[in-house]
C-alpha atoms as a PDB file:
ATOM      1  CA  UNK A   1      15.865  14.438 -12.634  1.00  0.00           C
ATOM      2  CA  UNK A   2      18.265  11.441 -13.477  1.00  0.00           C
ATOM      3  CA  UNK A   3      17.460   8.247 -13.587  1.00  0.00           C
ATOM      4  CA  UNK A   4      18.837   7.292 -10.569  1.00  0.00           C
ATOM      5  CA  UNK A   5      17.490  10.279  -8.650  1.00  0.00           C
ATOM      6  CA  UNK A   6      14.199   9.078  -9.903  1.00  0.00           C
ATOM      7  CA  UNK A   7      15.222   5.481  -9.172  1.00  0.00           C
ATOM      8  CA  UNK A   8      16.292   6.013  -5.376  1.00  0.00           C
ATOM      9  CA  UNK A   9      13.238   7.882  -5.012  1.00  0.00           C
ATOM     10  CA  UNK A  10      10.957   5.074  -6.116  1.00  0.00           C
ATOM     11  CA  UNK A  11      13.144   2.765  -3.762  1.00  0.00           C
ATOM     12  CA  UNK A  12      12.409   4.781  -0.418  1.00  0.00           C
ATOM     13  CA  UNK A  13       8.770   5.521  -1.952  1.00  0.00           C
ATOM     14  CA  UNK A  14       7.764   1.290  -2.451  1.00  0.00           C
ATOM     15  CA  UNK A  15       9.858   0.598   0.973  1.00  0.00           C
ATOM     16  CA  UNK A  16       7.366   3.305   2.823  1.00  0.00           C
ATOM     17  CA  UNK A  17       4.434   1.597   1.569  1.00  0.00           C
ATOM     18  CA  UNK A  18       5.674  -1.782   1.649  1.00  0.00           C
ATOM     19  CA  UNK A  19       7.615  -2.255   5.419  1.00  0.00           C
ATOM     20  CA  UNK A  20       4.972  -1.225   7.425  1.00  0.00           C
ATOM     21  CA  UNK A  21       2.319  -3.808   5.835  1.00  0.00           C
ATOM     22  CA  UNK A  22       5.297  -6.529   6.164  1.00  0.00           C
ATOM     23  CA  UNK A  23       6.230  -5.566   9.493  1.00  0.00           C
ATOM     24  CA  UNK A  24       2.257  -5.810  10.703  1.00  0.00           C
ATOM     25  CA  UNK A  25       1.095  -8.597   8.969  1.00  0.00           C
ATOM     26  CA  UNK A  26       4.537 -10.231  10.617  1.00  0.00           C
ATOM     27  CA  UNK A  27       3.838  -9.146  14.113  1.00  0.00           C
ATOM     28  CA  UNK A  28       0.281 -10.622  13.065  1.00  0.00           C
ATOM     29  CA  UNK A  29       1.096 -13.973  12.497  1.00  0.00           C
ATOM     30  CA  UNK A  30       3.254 -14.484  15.163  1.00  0.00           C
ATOM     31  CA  UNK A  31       6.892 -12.813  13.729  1.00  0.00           C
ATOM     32  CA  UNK A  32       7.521 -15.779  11.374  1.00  0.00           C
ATOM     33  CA  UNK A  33      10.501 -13.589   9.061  1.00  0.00           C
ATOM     34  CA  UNK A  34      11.312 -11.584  12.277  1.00  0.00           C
ATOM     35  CA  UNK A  35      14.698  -8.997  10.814  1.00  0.00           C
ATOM     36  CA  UNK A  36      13.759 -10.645   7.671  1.00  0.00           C
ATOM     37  CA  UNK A  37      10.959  -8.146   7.173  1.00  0.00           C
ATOM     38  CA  UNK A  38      13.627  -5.724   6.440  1.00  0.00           C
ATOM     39  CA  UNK A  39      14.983  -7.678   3.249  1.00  0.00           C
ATOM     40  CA  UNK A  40      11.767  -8.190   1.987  1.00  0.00           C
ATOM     41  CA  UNK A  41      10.867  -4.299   1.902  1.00  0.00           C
ATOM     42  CA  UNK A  42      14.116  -3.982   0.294  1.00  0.00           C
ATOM     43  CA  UNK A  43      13.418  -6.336  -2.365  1.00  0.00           C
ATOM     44  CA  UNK A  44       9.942  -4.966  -2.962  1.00  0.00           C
ATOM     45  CA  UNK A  45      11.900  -1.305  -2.859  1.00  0.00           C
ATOM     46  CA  UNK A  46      14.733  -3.072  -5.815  1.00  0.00           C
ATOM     47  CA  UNK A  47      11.676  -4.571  -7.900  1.00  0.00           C
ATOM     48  CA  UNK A  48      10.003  -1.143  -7.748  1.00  0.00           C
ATOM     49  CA  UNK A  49      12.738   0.946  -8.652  1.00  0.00           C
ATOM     50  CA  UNK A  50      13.682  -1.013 -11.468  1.00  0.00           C
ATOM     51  CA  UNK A  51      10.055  -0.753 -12.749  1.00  0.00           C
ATOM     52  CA  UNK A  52      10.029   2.990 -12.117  1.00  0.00           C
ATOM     53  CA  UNK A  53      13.100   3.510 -14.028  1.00  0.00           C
ATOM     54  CA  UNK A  54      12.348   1.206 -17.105  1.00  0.00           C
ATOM     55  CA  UNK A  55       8.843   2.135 -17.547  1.00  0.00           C
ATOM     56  CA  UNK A  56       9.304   5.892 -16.493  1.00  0.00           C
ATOM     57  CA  UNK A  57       6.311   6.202 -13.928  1.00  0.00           C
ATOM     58  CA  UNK A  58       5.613   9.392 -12.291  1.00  0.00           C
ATOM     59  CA  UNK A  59       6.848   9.471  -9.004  1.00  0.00           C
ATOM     60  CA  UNK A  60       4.172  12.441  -8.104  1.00  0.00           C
ATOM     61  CA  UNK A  61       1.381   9.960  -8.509  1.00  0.00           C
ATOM     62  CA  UNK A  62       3.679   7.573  -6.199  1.00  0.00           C
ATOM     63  CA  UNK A  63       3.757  10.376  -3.321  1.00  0.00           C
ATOM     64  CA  UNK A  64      -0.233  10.655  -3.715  1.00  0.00           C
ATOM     65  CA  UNK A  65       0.290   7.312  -2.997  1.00  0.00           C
ATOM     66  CA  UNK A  66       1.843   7.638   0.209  1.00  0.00           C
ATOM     67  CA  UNK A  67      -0.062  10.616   1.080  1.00  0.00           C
ATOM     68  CA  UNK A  68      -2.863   9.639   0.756  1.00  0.00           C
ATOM     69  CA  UNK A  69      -2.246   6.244   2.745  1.00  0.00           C
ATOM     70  CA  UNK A  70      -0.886   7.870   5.295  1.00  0.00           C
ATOM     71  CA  UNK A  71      -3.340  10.630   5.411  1.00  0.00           C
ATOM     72  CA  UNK A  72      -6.643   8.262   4.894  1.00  0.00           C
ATOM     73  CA  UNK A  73      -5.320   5.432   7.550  1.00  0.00           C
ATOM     74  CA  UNK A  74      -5.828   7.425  10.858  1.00  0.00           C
ATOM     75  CA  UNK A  75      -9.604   7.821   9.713  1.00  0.00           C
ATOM     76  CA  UNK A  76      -9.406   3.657   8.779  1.00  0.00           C
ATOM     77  CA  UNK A  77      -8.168   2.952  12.345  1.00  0.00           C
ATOM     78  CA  UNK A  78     -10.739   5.074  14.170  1.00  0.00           C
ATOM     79  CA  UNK A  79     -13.830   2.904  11.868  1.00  0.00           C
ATOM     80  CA  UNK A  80     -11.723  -0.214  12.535  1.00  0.00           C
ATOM     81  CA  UNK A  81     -11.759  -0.144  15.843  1.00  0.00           C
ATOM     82  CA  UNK A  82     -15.007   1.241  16.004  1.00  0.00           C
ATOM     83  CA  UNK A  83     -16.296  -1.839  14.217  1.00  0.00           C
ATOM     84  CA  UNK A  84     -14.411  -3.946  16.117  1.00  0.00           C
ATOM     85  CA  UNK A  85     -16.211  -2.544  19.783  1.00  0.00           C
ATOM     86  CA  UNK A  86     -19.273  -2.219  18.247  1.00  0.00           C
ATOM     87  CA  UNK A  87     -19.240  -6.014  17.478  1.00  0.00           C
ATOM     88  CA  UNK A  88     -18.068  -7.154  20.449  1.00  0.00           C
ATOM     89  CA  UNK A  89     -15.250  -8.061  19.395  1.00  0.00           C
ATOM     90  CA  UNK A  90     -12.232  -7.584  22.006  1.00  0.00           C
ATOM     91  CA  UNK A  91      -8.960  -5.623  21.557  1.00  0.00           C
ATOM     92  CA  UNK A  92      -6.339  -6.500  23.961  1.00  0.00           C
ATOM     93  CA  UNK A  93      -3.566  -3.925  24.314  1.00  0.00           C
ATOM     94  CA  UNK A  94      -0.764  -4.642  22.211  1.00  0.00           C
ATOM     95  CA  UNK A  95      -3.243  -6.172  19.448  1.00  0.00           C
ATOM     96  CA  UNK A  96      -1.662  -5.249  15.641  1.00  0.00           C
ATOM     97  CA  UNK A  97      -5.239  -6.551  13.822  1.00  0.00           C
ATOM     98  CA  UNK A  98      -6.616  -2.714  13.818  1.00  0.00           C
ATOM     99  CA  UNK A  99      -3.793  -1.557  12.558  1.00  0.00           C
ATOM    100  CA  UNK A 100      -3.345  -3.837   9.932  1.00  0.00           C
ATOM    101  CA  UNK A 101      -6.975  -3.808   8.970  1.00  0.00           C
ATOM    102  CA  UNK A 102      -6.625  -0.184   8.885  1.00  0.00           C
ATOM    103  CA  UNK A 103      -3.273  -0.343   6.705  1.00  0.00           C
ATOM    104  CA  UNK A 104      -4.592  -2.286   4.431  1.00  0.00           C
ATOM    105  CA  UNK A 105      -7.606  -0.140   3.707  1.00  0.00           C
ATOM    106  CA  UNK A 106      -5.831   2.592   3.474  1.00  0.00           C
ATOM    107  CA  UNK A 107      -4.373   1.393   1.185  1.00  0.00           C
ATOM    108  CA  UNK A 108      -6.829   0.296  -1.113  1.00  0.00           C
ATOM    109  CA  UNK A 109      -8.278   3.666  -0.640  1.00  0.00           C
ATOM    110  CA  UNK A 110      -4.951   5.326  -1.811  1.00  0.00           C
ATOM    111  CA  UNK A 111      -4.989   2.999  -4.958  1.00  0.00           C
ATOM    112  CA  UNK A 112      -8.317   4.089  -5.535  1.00  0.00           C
ATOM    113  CA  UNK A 113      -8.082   7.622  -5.344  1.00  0.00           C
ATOM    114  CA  UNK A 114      -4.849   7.821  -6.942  1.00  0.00           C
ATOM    115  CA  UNK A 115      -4.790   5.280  -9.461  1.00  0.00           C
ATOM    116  CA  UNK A 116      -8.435   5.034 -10.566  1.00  0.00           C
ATOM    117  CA  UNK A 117      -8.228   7.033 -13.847  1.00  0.00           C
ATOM    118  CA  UNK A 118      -5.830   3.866 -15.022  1.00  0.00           C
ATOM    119  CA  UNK A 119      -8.363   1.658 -15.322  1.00  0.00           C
ATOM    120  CA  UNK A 120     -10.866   2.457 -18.488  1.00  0.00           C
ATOM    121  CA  UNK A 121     -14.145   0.894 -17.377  1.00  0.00           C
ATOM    122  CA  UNK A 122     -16.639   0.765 -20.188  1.00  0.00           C
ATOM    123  CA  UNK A 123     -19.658  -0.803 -19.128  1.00  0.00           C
ATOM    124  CA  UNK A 124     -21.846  -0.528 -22.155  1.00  0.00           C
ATOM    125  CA  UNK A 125     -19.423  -2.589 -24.417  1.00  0.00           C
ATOM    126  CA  UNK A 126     -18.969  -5.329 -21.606  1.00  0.00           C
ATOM    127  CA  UNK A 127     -15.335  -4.464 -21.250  1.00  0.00           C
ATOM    128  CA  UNK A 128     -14.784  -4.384 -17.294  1.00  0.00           C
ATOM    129  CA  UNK A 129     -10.848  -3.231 -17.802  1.00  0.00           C
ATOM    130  CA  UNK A 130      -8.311  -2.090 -20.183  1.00  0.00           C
ATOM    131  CA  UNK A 131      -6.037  -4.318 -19.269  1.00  0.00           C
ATOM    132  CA  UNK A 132      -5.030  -6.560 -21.834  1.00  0.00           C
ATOM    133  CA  UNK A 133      -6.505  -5.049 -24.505  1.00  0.00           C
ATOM    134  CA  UNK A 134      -4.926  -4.128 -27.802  1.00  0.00           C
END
């Protein structure tokens, strides 16, 4: 693909993953960016791009990614709410905390299952990450 096949791709890839967190975590707190959520998925969607295209990164790891989040987040919401009614804890109709809760481990699942193999962990030499080293 070209580069700006491969660029545009990333864009609408970060901009999945990034507007729905944005537009829950908004609706969360009370709508304090309101349309606004929209330019800030778009500028998340520009900085990713750009990093897609400079560093070459594979955009088939990015749609594990969103497959996976998508995928793994119905099974977050059912335990999240679950939780939730188990603890007493009320959900009034129209509540976004489930689904955020949910998005947001769904996401860290997705990071985990997709991204894990970039992290060298080495725990008999004390190094904890490869990041940073030389």
């Amino acid at each position: 693909m070209t580069t700006a096949v491969d660029a545009a791709l990333a864009f609408l890839g970060v901009v999945a993953i990034v507007f729905p967190i944005s537009a829950l975590a908004d609706a969360v707190l009370g709508s304090p960016l309101g349309a606004r959520v929209w330019f800030v998925a778009g500028a998340a969607g520009l900085v990713g791009a750009v990093a897609f295209a400079a560093r070459d990164l594979s955009l088939g790891r990015l749609a594990k990614f969103i497959g996976v989040t998508a995928a793994s987040s119905f099974a977050w919401l059912v335990a999240v709410a679950a939780v939730m009614t188990l603890a007493g804890v009320a959900i009034p109709a129209g509540d976004r905390r489930p689904f955020l809760y949910a998005g947001l481990l769904a996401l860290a699942t997705a990071y985990v299952g997709v991204y894990s193999d970039a992290v060298d962990v080495d725990y008999e030499h004390g190094s904890a990450s490869s990041f940073g080293a030389s």
